[in-house]
PDB file of N, CA and C in Angstrom:
ATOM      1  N   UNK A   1       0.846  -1.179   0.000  1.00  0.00           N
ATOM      2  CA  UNK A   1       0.000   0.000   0.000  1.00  0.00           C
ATOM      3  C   UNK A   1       0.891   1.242   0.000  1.00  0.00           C
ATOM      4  N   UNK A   2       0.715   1.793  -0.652  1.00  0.00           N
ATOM      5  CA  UNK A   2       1.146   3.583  -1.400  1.00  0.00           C
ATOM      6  C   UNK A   2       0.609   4.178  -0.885  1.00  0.00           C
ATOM      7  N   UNK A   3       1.107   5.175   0.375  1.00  0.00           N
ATOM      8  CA  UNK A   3       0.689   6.357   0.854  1.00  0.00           C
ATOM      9  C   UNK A   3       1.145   7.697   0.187  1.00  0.00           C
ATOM     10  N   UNK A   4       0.459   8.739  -0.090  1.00  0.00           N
ATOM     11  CA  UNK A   4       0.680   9.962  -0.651  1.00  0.00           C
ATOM     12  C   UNK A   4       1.317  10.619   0.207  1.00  0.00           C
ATOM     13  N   UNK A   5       2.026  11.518  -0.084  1.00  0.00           N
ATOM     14  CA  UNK A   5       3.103  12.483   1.079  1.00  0.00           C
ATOM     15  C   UNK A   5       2.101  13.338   1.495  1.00  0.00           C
ATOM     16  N   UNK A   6       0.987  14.226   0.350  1.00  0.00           N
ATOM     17  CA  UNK A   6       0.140  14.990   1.339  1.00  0.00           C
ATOM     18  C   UNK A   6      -1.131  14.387   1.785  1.00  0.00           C
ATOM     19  N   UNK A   7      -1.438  13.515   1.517  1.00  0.00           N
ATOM     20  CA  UNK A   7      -2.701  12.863   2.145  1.00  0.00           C
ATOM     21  C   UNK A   7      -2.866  13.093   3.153  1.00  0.00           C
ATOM     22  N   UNK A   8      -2.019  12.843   3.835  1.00  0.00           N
ATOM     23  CA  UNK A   8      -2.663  12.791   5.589  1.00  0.00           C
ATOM     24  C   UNK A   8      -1.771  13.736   6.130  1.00  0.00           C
ATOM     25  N   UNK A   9      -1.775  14.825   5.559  1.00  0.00           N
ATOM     26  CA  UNK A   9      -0.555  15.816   6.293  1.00  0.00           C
ATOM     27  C   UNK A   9      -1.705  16.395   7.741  1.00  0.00           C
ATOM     28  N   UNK A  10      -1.384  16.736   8.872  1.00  0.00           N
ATOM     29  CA  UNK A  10      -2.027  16.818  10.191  1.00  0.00           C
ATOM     30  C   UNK A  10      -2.222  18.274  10.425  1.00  0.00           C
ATOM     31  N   UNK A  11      -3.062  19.250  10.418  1.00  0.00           N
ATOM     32  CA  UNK A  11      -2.662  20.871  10.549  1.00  0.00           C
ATOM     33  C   UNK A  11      -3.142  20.938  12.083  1.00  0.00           C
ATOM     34  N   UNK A  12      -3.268  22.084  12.121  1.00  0.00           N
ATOM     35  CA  UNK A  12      -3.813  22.802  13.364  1.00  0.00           C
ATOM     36  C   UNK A  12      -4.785  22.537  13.740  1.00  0.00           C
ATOM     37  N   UNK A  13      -5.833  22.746  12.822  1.00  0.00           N
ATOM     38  CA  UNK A  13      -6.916  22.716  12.726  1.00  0.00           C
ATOM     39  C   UNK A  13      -7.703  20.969  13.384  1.00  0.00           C
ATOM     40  N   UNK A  14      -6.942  20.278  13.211  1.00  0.00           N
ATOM     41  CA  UNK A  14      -7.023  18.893  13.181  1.00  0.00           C
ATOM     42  C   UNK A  14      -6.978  18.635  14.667  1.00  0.00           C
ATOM     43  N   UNK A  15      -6.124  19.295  15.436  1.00  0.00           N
ATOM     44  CA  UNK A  15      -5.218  19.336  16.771  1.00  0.00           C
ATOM     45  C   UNK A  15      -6.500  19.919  17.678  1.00  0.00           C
ATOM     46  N   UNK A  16      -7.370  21.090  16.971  1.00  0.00           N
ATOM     47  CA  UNK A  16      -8.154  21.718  18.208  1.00  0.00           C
ATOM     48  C   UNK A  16      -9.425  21.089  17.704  1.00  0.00           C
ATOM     49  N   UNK A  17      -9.783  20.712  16.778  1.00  0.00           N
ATOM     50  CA  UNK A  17     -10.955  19.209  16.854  1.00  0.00           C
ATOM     51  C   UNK A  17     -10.960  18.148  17.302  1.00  0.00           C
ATOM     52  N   UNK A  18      -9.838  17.780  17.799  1.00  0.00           N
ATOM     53  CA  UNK A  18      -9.912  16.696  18.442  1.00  0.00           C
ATOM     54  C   UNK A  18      -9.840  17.082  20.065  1.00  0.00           C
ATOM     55  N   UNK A  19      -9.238  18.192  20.164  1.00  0.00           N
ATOM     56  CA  UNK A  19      -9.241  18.632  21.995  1.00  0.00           C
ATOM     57  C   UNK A  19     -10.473  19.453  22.047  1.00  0.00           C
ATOM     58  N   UNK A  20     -11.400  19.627  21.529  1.00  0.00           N
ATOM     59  CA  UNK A  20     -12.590  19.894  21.024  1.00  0.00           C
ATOM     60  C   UNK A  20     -14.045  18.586  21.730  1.00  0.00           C
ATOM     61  N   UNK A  21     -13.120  18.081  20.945  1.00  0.00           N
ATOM     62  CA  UNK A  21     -14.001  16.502  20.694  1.00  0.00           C
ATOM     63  C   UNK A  21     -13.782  15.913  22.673  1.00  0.00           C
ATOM     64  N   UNK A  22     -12.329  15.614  22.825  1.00  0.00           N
ATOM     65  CA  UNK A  22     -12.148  15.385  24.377  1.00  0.00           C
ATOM     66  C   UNK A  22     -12.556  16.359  25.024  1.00  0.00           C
ATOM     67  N   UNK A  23     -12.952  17.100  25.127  1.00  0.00           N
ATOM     68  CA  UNK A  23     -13.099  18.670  26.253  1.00  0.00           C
ATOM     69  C   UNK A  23     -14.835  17.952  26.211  1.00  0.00           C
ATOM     70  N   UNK A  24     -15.573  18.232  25.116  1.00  0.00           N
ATOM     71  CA  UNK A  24     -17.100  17.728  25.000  1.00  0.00           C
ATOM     72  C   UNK A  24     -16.902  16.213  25.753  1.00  0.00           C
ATOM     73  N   UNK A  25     -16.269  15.019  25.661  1.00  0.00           N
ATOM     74  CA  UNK A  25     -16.754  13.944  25.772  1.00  0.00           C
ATOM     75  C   UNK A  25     -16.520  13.684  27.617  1.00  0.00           C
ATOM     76  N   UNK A  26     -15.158  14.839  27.770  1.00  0.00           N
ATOM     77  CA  UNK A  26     -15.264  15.116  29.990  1.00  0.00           C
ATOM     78  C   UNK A  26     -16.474  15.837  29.535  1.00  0.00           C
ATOM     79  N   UNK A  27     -16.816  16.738  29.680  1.00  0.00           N
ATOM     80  CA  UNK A  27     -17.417  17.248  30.127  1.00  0.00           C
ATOM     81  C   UNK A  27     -19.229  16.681  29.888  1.00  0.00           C
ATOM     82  N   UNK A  28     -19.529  15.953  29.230  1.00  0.00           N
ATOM     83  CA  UNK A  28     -20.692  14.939  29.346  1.00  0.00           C
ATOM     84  C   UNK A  28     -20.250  14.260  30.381  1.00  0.00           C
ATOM     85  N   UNK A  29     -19.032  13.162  30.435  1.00  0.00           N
ATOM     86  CA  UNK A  29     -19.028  12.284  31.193  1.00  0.00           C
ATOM     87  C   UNK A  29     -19.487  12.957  32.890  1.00  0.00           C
ATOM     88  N   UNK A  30     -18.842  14.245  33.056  1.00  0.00           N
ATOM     89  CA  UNK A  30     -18.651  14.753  34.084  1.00  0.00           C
ATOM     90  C   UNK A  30     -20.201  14.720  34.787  1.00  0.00           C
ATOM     91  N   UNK A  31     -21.058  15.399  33.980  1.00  0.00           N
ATOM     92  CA  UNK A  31     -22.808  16.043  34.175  1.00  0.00           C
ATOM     93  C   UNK A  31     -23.321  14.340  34.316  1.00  0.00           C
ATOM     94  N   UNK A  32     -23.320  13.552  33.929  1.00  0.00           N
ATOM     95  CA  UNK A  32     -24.191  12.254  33.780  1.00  0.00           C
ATOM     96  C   UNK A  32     -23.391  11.303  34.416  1.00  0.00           C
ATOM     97  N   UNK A  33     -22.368  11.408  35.061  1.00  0.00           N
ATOM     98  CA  UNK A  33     -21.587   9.878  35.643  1.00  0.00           C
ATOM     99  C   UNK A  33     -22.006  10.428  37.355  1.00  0.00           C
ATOM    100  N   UNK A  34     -22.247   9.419  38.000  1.00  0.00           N
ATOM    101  CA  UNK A  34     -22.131   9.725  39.610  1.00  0.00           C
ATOM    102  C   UNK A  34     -20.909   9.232  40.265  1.00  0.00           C
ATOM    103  N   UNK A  35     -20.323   8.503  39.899  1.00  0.00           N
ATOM    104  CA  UNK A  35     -19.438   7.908  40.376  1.00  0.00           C
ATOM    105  C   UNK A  35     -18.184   8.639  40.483  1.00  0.00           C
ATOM    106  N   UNK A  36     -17.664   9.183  41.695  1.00  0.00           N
ATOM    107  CA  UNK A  36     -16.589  10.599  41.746  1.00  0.00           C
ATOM    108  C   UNK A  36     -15.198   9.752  40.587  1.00  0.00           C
ATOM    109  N   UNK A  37     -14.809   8.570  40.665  1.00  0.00           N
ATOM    110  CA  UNK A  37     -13.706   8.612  40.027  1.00  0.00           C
ATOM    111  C   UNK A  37     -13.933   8.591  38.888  1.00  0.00           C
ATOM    112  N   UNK A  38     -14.905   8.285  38.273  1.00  0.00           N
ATOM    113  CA  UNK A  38     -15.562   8.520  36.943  1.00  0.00           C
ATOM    114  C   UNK A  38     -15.466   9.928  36.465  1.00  0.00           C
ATOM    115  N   UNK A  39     -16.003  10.836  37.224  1.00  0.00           N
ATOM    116  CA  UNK A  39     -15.640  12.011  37.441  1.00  0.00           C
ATOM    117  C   UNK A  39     -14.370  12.842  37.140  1.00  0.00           C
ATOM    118  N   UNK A  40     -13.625  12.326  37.851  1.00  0.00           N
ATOM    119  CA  UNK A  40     -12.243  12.308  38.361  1.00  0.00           C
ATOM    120  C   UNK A  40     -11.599  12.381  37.202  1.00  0.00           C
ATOM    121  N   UNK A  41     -12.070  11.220  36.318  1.00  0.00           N
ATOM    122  CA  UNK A  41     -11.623  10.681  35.087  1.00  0.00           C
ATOM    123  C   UNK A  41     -11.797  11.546  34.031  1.00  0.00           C
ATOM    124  N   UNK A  42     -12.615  12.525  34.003  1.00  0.00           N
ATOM    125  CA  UNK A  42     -13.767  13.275  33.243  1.00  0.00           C
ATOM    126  C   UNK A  42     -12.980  14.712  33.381  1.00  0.00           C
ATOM    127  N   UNK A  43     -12.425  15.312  34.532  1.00  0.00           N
ATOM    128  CA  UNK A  43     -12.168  16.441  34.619  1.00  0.00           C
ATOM    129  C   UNK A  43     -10.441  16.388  34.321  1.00  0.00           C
ATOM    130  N   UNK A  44      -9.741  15.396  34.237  1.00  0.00           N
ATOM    131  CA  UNK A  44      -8.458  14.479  33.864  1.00  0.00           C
ATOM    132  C   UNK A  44      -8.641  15.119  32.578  1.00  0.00           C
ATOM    133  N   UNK A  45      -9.592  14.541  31.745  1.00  0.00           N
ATOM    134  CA  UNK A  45      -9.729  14.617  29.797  1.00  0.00           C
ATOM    135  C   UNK A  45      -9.737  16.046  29.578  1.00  0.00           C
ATOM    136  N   UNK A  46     -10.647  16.268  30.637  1.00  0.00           N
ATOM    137  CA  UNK A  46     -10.987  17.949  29.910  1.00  0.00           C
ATOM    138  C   UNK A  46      -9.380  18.730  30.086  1.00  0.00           C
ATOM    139  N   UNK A  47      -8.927  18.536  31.381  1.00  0.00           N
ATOM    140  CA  UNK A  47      -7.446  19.036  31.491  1.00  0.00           C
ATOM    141  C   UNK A  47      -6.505  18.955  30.253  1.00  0.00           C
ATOM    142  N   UNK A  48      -6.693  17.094  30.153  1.00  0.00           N
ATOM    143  CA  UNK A  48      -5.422  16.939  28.497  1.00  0.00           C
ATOM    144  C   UNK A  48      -6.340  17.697  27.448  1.00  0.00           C
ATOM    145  N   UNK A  49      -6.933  17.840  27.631  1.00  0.00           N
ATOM    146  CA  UNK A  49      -7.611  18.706  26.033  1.00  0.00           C
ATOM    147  C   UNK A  49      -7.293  19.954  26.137  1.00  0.00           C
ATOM    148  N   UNK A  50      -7.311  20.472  27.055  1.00  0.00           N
ATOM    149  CA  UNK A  50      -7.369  21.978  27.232  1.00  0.00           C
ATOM    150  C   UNK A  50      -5.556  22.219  26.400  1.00  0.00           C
ATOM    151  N   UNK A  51      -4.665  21.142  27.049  1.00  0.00           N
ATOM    152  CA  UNK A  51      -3.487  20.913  27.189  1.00  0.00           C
ATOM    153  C   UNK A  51      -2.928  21.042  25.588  1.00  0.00           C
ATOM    154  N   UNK A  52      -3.837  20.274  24.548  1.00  0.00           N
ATOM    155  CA  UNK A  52      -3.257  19.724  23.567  1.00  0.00           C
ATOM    156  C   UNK A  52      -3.725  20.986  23.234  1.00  0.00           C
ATOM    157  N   UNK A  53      -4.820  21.496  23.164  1.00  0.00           N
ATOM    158  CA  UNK A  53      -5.385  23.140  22.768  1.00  0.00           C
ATOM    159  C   UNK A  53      -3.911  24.190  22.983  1.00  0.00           C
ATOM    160  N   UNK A  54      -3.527  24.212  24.108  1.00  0.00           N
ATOM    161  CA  UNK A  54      -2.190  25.152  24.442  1.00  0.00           C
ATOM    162  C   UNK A  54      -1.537  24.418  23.281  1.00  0.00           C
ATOM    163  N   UNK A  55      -0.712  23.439  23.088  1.00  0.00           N
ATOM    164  CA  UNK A  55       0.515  23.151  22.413  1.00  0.00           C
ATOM    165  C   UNK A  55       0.224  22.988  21.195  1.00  0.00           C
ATOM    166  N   UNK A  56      -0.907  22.756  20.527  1.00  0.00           N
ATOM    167  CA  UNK A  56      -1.297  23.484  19.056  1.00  0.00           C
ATOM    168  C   UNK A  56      -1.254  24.875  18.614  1.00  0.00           C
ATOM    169  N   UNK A  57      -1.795  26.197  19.943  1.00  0.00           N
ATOM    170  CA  UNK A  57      -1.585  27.341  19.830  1.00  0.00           C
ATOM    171  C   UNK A  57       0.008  27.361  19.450  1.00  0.00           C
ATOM    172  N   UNK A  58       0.673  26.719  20.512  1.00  0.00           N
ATOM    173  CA  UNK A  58       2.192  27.036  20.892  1.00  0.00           C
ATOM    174  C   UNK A  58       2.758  26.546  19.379  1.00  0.00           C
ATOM    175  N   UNK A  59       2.607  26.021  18.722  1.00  0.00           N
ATOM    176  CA  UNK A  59       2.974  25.051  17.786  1.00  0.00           C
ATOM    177  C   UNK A  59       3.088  26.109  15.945  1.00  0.00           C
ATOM    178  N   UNK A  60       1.263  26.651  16.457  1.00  0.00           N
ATOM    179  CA  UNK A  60       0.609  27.604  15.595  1.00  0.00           C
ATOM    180  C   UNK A  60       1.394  29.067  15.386  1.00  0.00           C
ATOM    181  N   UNK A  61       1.729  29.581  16.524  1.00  0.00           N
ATOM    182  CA  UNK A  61       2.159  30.933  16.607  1.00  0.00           C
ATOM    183  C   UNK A  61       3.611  30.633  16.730  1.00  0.00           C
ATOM    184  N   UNK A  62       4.126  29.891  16.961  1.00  0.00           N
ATOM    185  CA  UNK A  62       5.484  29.699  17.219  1.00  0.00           C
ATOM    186  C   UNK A  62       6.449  30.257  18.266  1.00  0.00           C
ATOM    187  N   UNK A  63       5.510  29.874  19.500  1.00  0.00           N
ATOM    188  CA  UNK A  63       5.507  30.613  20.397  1.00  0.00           C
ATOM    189  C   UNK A  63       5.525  29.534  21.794  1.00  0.00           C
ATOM    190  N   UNK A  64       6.698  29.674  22.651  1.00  0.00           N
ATOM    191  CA  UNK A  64       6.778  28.739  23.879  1.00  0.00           C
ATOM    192  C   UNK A  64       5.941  29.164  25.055  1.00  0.00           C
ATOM    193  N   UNK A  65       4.948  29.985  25.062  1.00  0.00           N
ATOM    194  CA  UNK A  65       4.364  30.175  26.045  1.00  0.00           C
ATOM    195  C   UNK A  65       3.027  29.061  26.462  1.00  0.00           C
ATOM    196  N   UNK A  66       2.868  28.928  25.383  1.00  0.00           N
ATOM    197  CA  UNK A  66       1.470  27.799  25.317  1.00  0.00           C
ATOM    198  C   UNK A  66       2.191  26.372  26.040  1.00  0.00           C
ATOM    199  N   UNK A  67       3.441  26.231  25.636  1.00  0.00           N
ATOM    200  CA  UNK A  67       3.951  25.452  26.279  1.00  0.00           C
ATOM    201  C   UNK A  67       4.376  25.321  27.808  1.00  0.00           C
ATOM    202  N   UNK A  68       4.774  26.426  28.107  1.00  0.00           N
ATOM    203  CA  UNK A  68       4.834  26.886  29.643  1.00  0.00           C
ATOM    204  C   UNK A  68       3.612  26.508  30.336  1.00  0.00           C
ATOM    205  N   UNK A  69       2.473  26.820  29.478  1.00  0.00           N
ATOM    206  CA  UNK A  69       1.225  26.913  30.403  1.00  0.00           C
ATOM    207  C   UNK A  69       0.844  25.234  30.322  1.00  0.00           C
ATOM    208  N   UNK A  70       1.332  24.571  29.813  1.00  0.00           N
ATOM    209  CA  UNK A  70       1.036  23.380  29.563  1.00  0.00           C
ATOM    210  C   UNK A  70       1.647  22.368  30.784  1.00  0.00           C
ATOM    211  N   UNK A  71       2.636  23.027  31.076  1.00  0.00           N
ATOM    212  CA  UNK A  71       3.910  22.870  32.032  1.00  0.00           C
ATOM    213  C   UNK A  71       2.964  23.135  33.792  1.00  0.00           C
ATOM    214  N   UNK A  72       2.858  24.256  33.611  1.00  0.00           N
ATOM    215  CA  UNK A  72       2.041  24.488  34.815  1.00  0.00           C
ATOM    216  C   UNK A  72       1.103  23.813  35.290  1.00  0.00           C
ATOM    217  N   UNK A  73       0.243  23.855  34.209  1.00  0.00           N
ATOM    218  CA  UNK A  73      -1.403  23.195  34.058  1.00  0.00           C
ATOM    219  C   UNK A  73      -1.215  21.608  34.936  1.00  0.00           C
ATOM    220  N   UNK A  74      -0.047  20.794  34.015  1.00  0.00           N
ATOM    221  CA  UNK A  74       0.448  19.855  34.408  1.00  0.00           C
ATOM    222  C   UNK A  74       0.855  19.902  36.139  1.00  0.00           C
ATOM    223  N   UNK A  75       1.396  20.712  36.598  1.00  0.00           N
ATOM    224  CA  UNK A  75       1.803  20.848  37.814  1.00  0.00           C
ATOM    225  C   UNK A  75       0.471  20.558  38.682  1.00  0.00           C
ATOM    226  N   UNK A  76      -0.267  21.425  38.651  1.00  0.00           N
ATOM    227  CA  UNK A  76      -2.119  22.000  39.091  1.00  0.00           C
ATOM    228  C   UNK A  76      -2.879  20.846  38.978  1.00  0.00           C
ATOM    229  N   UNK A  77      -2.585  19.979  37.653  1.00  0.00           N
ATOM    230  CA  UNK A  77      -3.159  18.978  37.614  1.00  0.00           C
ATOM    231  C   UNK A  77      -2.731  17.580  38.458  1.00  0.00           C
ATOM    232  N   UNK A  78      -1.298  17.705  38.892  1.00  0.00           N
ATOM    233  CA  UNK A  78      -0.634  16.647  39.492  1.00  0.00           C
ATOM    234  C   UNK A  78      -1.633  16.835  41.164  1.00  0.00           C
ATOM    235  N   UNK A  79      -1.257  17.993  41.671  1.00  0.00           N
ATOM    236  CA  UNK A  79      -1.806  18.533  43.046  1.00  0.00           C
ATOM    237  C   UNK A  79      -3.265  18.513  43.068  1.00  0.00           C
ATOM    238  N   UNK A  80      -3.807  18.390  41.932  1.00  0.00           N
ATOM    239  CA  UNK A  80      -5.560  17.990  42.341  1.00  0.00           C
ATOM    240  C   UNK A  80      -5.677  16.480  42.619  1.00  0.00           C
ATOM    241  N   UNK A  81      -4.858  15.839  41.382  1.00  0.00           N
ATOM    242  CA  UNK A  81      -4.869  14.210  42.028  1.00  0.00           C
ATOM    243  C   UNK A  81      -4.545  14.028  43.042  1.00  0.00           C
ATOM    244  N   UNK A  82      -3.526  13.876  43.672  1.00  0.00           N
ATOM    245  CA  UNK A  82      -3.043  14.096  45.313  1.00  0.00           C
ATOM    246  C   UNK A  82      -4.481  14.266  46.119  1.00  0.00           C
ATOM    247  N   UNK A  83      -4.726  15.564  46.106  1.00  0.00           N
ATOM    248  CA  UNK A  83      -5.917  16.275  47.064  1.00  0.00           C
ATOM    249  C   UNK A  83      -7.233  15.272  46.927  1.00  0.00           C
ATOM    250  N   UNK A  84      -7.384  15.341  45.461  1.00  0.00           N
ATOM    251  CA  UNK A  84      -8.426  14.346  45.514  1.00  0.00           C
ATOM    252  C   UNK A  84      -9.039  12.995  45.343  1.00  0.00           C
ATOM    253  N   UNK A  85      -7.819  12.456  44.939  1.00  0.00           N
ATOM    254  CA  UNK A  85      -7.606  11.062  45.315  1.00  0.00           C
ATOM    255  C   UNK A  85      -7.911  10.784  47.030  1.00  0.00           C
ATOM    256  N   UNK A  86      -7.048  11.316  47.505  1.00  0.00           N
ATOM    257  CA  UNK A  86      -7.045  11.482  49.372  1.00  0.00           C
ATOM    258  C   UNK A  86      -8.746  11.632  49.973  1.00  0.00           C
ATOM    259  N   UNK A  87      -9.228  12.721  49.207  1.00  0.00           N
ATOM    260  CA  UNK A  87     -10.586  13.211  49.155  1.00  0.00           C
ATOM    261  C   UNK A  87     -11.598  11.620  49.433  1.00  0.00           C
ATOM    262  N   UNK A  88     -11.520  11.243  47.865  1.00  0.00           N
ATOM    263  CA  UNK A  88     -11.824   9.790  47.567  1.00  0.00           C
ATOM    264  C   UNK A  88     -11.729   8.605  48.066  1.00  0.00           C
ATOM    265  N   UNK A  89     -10.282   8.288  49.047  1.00  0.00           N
ATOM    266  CA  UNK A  89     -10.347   7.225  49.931  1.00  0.00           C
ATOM    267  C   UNK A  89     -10.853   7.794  50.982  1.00  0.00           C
ATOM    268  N   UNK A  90     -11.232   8.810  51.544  1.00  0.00           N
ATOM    269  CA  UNK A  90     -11.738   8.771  53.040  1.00  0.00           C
ATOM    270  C   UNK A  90     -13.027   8.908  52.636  1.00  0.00           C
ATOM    271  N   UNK A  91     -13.571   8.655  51.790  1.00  0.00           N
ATOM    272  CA  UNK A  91     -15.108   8.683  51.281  1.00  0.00           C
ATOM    273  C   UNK A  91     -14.909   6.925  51.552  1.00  0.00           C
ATOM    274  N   UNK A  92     -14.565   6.618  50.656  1.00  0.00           N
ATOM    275  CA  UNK A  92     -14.484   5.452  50.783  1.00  0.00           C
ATOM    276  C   UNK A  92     -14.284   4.148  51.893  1.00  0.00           C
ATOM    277  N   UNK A  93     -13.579   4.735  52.568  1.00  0.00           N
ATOM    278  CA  UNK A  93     -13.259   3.995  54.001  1.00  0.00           C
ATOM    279  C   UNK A  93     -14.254   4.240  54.420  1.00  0.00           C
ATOM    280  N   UNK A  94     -15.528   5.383  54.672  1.00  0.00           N
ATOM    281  CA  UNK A  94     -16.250   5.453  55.298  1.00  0.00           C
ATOM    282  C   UNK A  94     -17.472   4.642  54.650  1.00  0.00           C
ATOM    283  N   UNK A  95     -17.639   5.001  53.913  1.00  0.00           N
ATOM    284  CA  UNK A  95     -18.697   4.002  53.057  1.00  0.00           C
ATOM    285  C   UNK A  95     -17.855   3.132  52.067  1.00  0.00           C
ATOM    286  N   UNK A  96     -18.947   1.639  52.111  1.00  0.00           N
ATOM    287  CA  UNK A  96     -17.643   1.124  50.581  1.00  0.00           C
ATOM    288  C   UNK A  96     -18.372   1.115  49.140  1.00  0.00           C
ATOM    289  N   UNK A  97     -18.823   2.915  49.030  1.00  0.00           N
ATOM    290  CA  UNK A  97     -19.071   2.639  47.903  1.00  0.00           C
ATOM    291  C   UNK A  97     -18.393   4.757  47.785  1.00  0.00           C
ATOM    292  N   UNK A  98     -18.559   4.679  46.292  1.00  0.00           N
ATOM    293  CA  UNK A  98     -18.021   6.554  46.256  1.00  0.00           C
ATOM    294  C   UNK A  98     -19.020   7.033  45.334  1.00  0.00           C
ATOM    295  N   UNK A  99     -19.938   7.605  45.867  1.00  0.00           N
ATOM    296  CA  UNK A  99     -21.112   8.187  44.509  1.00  0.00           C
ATOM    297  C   UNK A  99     -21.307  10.168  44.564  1.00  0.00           C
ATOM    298  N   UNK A 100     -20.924  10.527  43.683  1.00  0.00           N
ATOM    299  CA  UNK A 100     -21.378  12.364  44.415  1.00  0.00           C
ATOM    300  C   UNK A 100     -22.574  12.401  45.328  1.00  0.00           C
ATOM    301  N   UNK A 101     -23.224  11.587  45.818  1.00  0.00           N
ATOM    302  CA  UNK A 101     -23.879  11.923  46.758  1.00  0.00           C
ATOM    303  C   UNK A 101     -23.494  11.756  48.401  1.00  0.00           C
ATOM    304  N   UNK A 102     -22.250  11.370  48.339  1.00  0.00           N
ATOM    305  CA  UNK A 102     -21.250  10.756  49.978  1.00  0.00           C
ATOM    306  C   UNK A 102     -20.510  12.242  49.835  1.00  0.00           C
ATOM    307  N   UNK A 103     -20.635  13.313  49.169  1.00  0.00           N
ATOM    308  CA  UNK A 103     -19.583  14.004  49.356  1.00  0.00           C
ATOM    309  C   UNK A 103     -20.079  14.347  50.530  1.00  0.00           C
ATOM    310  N   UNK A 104     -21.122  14.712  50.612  1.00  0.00           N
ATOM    311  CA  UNK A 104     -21.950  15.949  51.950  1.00  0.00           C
ATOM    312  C   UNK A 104     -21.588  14.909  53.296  1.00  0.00           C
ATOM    313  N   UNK A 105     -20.877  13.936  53.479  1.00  0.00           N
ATOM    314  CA  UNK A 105     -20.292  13.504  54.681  1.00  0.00           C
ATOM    315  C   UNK A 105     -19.031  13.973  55.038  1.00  0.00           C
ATOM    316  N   UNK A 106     -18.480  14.938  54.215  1.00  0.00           N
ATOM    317  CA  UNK A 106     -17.186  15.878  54.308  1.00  0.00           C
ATOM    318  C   UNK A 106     -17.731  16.780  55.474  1.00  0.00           C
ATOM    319  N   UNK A 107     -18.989  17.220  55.377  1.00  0.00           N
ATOM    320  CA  UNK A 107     -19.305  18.650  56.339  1.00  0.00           C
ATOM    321  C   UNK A 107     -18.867  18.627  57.836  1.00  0.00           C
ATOM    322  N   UNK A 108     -18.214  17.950  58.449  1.00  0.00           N
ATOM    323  CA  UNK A 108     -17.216  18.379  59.665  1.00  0.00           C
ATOM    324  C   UNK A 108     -18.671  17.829  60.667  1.00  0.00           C
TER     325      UNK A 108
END
């Protein structure tokens, strides 16, 4: 099989339809799943999308800042897992199940 050199050349455009496409498919999952790590999972996607959105800009303009922020984002995103992972097992230890409706056993 013979592939063409421009056939499948990949633009920009290609890059923010698809972090487009992931940003929509968290953010459904997010509204209709109960299950916090489901969730969890959901606000994860929307993050890498947002992500691949920066490094297409960065890519587009030719410009390392999109990348920086990608850098950060990454950081922000490491420290929510932490927090809310932690969040998630003491839900859990307390009940053995995790649904957004156990959060309101956080209230002190």
């Amino acid at each position: 099989m013979t592939l063409v050199a421009g056939l499948f050349d990949i633009s920009t455009q290609h890059y923010f339809v698809v972090g487009a496409l992931l940003f929509t498919i968290g953010a459904v999952g997010l509204l209709v799943r109960k299950n916090t790590i489901v969730m969890f999972m959901c606000v994860e996607l929307m993050l890498n999308a947002v992500n691949l959105t920066f490094v297409a800009f960065s890519k587009a303009l030719d410009d390392a800042a999109g990348q920086a922020a990608v850098f950060f984002t990454l950081i922000v995103a490491a420290a929510e897992v932490a927090v809310g992972l932690a969040i998630i097992v003491a839900i859990f230890r307390r009940r053995q199940g995790v649904t957004a409706d156990d959060i309101d056993l956080l209230k002190g």
